[in-house]
Protein backbone atom coordinates (compact mmCIF):
# COMPACT_ATOMS: atom_id res chain seq x y z
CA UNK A 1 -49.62 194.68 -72.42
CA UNK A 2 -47.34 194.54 -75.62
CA UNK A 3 -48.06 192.55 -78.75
CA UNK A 4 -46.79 189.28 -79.34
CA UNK A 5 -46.20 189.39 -82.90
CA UNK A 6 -44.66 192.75 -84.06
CA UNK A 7 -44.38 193.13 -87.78
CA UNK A 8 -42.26 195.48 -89.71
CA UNK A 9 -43.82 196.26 -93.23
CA UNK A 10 -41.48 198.43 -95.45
CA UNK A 11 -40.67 198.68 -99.56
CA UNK A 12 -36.94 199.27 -100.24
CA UNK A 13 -35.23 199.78 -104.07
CA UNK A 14 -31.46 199.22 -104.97
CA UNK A 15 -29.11 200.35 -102.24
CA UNK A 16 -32.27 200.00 -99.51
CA UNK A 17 -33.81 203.50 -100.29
CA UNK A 18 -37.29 203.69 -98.68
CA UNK A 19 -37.82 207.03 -98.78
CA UNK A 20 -36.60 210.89 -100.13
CA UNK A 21 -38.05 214.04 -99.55
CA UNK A 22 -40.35 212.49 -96.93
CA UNK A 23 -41.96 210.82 -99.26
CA UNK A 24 -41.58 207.52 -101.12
CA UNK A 25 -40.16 207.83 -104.46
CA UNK A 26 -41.78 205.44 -106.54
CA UNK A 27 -45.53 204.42 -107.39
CA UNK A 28 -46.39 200.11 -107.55
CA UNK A 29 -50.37 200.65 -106.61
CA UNK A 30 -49.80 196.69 -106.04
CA UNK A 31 -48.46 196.91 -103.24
CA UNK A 32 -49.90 199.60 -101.76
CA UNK A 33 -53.26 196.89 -101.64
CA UNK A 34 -50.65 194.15 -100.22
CA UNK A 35 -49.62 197.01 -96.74
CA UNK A 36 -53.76 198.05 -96.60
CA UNK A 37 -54.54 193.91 -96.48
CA UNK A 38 -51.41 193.17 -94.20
CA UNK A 39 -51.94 196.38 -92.08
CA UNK A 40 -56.00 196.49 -91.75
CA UNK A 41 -57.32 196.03 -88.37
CA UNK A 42 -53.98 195.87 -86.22
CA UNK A 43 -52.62 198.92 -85.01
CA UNK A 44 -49.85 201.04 -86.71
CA UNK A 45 -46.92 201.98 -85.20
CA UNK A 46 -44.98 204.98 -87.25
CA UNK A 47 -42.72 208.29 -86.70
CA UNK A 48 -44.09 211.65 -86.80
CA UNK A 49 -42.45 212.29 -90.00
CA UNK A 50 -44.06 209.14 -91.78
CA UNK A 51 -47.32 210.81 -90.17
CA UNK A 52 -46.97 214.08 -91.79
CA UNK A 53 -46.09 212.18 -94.92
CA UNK A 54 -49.55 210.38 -95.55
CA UNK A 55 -51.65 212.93 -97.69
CA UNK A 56 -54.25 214.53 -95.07
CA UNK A 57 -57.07 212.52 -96.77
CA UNK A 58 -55.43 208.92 -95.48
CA UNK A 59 -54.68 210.33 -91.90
CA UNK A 60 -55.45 208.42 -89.43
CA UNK A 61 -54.98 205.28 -91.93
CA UNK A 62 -58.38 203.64 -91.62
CA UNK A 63 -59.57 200.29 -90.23
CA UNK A 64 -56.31 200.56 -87.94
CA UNK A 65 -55.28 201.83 -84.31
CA UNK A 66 -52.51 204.72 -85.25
CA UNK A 67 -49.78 205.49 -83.26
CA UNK A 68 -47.41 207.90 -83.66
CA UNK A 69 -43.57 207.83 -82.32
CA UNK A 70 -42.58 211.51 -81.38
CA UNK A 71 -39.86 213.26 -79.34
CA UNK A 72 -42.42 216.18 -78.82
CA UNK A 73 -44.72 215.95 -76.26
CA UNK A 74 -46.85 218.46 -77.26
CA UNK A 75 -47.45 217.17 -80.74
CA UNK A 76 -50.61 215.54 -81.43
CA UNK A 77 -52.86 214.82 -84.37
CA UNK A 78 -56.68 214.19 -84.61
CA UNK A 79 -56.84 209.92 -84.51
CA UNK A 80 -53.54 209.61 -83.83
CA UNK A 81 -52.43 208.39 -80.41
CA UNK A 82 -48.79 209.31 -79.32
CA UNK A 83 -45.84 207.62 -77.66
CA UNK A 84 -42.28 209.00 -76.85
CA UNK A 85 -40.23 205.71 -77.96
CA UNK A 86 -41.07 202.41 -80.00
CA UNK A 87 -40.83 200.75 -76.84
CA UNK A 88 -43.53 203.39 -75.48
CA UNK A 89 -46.03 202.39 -78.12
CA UNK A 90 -45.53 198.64 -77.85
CA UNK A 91 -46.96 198.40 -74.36
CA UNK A 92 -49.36 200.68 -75.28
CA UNK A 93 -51.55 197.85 -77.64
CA UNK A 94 -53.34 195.22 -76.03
CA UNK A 95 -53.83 193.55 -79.55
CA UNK A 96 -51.76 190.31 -80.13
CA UNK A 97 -50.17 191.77 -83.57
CA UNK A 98 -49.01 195.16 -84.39
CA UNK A 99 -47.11 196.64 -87.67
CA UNK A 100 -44.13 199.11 -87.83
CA UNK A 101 -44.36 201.22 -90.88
CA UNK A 102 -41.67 203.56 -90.43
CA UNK A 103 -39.69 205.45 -90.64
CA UNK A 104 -36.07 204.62 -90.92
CA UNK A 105 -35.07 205.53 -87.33
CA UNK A 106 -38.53 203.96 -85.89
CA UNK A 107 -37.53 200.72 -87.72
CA UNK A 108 -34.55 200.59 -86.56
CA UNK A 109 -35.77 200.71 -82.95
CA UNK A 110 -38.32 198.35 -83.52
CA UNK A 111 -35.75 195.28 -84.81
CA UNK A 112 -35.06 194.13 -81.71
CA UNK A 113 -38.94 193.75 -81.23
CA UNK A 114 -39.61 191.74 -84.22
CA UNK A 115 -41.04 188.91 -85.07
CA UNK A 116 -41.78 189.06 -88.45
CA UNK A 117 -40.61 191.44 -91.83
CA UNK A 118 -42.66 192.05 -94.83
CA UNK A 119 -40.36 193.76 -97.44
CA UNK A 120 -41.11 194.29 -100.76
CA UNK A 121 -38.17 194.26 -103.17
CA UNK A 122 -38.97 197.51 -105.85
CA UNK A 123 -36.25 196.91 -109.00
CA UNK A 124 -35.16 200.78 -109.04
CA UNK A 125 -31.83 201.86 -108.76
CA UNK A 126 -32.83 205.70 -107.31
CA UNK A 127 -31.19 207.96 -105.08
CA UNK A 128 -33.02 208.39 -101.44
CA UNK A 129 -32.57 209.98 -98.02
CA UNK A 130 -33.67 207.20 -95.89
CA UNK A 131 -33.09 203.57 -96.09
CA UNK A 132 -34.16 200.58 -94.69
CA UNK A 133 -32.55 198.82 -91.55
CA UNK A 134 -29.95 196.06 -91.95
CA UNK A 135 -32.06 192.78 -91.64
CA UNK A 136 -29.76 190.66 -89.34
CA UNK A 137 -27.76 187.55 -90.46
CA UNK A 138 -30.91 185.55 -88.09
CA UNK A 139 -33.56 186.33 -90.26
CA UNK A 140 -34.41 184.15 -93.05
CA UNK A 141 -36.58 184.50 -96.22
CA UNK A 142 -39.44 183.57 -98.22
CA UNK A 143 -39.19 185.38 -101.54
CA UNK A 144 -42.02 185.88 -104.22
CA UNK A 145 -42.01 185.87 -108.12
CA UNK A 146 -40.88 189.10 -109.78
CA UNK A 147 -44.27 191.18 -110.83
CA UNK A 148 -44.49 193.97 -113.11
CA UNK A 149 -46.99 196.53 -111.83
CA UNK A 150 -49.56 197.94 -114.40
CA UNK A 151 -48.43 201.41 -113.64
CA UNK A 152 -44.92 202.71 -114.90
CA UNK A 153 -43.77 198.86 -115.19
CA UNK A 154 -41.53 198.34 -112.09
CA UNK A 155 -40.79 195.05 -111.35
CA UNK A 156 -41.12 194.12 -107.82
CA UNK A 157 -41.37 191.19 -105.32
CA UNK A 158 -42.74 190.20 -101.97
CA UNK A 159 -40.52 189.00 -99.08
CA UNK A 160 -41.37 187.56 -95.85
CA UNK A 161 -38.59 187.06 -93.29
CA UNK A 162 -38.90 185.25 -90.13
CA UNK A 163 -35.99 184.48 -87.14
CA UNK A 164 -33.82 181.64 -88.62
CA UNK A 165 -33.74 179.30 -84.82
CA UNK A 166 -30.51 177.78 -83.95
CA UNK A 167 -31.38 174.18 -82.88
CA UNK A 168 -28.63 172.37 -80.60
């Protein structure tokens, strides 16, 4: 059985830079509390690099099934369940929603899947490694206010895109 609503959560700055180094370049606390409140109690869905990215102490994320995309079959992590494709992992939750939290290739795989995108908008023009997948021309938004988070000051803003329906 597959979930029937598949989520992708991601935060992207200028130029959609999600990530560098393996690691996210930027600290808004704020919305770190909006992915735990979206994310709690649904399974995860991420890459093995995204894995290896979480410090130790947050691995498996808690209060959520985690499953881990990897081309290795050996590979394996304690409270992490594995899959070889995005595909793989889909049909392996029998909950009705699951979230894809990266990374850039995993999202990528997932689009096709989705049903729903929570992006938050982080108002840094930085240089990254990995960016975030092109959300297709089908997708429409609902964007939030512009916050300032009470560490370092960035400005950011919620988004949450859904499948724009052609009606005849």
């Amino acid at each position: 059985m597959s979930p029937t609503h598949v989520g992708l959560i991601w935060a992207e700055a200028a130029g959609g830079v999600i990530g560098d180094g393996n690691s996210i370049p930027w600290h808004v606390p704020e919305d770190m509390a909006h992915f735990k409140a979206i994310t709690q109690g649904h399974p995860v869905v991420m890459g093995r690099k995204t894995w290896d990215s979480l410090p130790p102490r947050f691995r498996p994320l808690p209060g959520r099934r985690n499953i881990v995309v990897t081309r290795d079959p050996d590979w394996h992590a304690d409270g992490a369940e594995t899959a070889s494709s995005v595909d793989g992992a889909l049909a392996l939750i029998d909950d009705d929603t699951a979230w894809v939290m990266g990374g850039g290739e995993i999202y990528r795989a997932a689009m096709p899947f989705a049903t729903e995108l929570q992006v938050t908008r982080i108002d840094l023009e930085i240089d990254g490694d990995t960016v975030a997948p092109t959300i297709p021309e089908n997708w429409t938004a609902v964007t939030g206010e512009w916050m300032t988070s009470r560490v370092d000051g960035i400005r950011f803003r919620w988004e949450q895109y859904g499948k724009a329906y052609q009606t005849s």
